[in-house]
N, C-alpha and C. Protein backbone atom coordinates (compact mmCIF):
# COMPACT_ATOMS: atom_id res chain seq x y z
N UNK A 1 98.47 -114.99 -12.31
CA UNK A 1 99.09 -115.14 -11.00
C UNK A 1 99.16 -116.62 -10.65
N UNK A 2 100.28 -117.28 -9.82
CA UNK A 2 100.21 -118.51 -9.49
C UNK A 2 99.95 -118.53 -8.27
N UNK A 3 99.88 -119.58 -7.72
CA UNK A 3 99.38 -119.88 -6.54
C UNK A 3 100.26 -119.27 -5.42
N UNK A 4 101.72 -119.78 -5.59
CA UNK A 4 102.56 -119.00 -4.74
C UNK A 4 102.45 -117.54 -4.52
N UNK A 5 101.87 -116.77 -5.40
CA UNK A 5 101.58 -115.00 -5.11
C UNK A 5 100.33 -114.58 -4.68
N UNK A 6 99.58 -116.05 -5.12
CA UNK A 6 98.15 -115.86 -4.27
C UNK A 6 98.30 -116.11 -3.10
N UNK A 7 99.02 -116.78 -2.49
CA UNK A 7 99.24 -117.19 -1.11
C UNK A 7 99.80 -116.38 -0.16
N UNK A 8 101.54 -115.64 -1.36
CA UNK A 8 101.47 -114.61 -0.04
C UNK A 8 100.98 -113.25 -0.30
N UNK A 9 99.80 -113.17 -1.41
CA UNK A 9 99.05 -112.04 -0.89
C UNK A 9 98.00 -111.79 0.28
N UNK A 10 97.59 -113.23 -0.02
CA UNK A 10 96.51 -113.21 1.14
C UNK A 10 97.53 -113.24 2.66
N UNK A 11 98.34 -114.40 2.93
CA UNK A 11 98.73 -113.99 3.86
C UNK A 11 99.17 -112.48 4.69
N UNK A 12 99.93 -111.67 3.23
CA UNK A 12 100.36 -110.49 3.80
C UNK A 12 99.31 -109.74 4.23
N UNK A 13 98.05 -109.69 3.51
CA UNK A 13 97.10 -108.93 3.90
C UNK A 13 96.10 -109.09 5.38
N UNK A 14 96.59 -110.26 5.60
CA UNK A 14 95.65 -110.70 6.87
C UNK A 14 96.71 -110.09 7.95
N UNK A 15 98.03 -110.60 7.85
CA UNK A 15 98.56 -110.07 8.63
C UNK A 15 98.96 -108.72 8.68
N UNK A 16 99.24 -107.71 7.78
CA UNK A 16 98.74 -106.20 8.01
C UNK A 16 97.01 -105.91 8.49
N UNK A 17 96.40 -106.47 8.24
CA UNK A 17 94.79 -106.36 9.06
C UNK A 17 94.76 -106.42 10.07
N UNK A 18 95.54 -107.58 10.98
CA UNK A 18 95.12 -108.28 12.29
C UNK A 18 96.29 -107.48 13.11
N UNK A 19 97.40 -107.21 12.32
CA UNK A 19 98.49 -106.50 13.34
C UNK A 19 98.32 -105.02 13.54
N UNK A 20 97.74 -104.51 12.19
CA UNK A 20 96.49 -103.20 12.48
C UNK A 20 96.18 -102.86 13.33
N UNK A 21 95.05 -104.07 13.79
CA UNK A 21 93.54 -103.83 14.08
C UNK A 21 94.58 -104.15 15.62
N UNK A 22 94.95 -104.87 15.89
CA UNK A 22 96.17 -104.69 17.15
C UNK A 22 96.39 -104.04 18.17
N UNK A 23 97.21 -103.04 17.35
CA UNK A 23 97.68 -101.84 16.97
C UNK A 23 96.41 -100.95 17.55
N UNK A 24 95.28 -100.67 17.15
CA UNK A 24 94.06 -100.12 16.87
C UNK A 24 94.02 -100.48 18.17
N UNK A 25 93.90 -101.46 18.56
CA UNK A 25 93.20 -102.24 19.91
C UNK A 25 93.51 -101.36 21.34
N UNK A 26 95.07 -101.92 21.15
CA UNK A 26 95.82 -101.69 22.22
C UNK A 26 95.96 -100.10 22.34
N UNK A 27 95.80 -99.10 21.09
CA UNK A 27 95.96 -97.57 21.25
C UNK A 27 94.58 -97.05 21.75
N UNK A 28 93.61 -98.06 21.42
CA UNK A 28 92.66 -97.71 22.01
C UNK A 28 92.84 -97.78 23.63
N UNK A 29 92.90 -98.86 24.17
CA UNK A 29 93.55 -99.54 25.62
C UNK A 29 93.80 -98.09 26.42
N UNK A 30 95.13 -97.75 25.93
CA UNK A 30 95.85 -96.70 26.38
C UNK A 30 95.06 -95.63 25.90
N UNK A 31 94.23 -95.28 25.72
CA UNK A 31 93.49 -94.18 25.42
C UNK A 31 91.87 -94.00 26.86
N UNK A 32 92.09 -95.70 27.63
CA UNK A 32 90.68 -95.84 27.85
C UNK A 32 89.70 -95.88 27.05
N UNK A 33 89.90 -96.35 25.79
CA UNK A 33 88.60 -96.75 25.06
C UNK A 33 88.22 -98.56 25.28
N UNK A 34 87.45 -98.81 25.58
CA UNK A 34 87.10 -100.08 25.34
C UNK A 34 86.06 -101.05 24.61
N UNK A 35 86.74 -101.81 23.79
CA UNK A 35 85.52 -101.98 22.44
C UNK A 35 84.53 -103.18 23.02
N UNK A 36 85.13 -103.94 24.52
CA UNK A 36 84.36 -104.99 24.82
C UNK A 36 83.08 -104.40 26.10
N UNK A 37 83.03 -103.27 26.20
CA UNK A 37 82.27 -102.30 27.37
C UNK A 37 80.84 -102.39 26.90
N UNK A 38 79.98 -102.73 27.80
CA UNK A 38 78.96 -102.91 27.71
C UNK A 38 77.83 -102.02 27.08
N UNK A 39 76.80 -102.22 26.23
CA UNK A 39 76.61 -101.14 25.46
C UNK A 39 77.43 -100.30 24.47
N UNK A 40 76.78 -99.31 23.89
CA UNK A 40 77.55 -98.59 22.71
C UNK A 40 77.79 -97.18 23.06
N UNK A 41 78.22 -96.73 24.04
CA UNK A 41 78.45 -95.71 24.75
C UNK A 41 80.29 -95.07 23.81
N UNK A 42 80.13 -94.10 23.82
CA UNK A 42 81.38 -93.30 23.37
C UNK A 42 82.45 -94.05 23.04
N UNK A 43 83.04 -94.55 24.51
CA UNK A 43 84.26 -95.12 24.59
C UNK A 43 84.18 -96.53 24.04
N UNK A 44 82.91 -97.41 23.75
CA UNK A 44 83.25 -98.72 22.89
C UNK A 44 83.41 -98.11 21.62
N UNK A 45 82.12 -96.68 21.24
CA UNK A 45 82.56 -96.80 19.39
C UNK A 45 83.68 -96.05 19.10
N UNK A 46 84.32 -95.34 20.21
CA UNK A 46 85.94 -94.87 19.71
C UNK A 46 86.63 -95.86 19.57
N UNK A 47 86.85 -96.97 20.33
CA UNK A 47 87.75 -98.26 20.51
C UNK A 47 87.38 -98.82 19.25
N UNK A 48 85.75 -98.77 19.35
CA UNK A 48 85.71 -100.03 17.62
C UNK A 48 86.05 -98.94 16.34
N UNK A 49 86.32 -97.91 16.40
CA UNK A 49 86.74 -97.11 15.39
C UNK A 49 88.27 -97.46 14.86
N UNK A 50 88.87 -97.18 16.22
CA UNK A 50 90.54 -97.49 16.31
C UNK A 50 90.59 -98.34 15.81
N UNK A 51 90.01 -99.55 15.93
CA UNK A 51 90.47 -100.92 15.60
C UNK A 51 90.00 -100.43 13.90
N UNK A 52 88.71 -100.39 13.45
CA UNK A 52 88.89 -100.52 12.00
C UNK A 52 89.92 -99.41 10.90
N UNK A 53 89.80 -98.36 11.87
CA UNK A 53 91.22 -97.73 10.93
C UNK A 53 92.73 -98.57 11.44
N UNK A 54 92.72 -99.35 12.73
CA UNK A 54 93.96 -99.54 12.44
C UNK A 54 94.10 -101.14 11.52
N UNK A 55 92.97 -101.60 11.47
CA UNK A 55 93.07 -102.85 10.64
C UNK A 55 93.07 -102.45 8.89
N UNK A 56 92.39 -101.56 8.98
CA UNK A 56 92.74 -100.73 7.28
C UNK A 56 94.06 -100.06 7.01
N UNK A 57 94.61 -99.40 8.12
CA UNK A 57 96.05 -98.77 7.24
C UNK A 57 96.92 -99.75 7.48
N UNK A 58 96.72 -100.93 8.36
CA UNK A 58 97.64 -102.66 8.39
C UNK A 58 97.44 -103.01 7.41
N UNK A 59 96.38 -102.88 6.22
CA UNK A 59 96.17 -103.44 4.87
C UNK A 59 96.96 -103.14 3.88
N UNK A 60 96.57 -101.80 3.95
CA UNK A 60 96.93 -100.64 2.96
C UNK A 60 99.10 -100.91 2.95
N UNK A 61 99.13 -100.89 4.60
CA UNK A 61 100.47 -100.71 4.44
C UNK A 61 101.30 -102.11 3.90
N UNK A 62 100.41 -103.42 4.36
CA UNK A 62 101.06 -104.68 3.68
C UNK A 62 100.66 -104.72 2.34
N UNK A 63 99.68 -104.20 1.58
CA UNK A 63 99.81 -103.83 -0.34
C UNK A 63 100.81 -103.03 -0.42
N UNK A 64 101.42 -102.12 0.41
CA UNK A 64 102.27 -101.16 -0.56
C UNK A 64 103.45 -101.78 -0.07
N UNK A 65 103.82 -102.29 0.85
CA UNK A 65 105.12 -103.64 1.30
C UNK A 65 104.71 -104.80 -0.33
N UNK A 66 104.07 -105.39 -0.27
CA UNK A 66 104.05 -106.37 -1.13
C UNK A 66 104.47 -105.79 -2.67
N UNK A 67 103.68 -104.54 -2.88
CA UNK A 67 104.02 -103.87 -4.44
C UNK A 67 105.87 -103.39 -4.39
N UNK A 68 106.15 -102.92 -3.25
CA UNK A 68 107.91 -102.59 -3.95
C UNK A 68 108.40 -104.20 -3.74
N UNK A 69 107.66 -105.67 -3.25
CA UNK A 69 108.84 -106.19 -3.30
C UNK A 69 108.58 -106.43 -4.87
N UNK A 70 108.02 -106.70 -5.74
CA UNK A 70 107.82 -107.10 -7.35
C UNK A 70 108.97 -106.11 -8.14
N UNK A 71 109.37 -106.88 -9.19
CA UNK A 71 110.42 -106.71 -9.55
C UNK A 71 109.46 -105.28 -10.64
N UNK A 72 110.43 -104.24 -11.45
CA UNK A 72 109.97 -102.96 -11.50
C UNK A 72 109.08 -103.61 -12.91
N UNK A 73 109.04 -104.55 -13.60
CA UNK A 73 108.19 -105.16 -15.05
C UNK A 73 107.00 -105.59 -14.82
N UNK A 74 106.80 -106.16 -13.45
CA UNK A 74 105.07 -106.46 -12.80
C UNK A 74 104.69 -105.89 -12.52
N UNK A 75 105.13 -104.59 -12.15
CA UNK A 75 103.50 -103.47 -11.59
C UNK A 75 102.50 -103.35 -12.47
């Protein structure tokens, strides 16, 4: 791999993580979950749940974006 595919792997992956975890955040929001609520009561570990599944399928979904763009001889 060269540097240029190392670069935008990592990039893609941070940004499917962080737009995820977002994602995660804000559905939490609208749910009334809140992950910054004092103590560990229900509604912070539903909120911090949301966020890590939604920062994992932001991953998952920028690897499988990154794998169809490669031409069909690099997989």
């Amino acid at each position: 791999m060269n540097q240029k595919s190392l670069l935008l792997e990592g990039l893609s992956d941070a940004v499917g993580f962080v737009g995820g975890a977002l994602l995660g955040f804000w559905a939490g929001r609208l749910l009334g979950l809140d992950i910054f609520a004092d103590g560990y009561g229900n509604a912070a570990i539903g909120g911090i749940v949301l966020v890590g599944l939604g920062g994992g399928l932001g991953l998952q979904l920028a690897r499988r974006w990154r794998k169809r763009q490669k031409p069909e001889g690099e997989n």
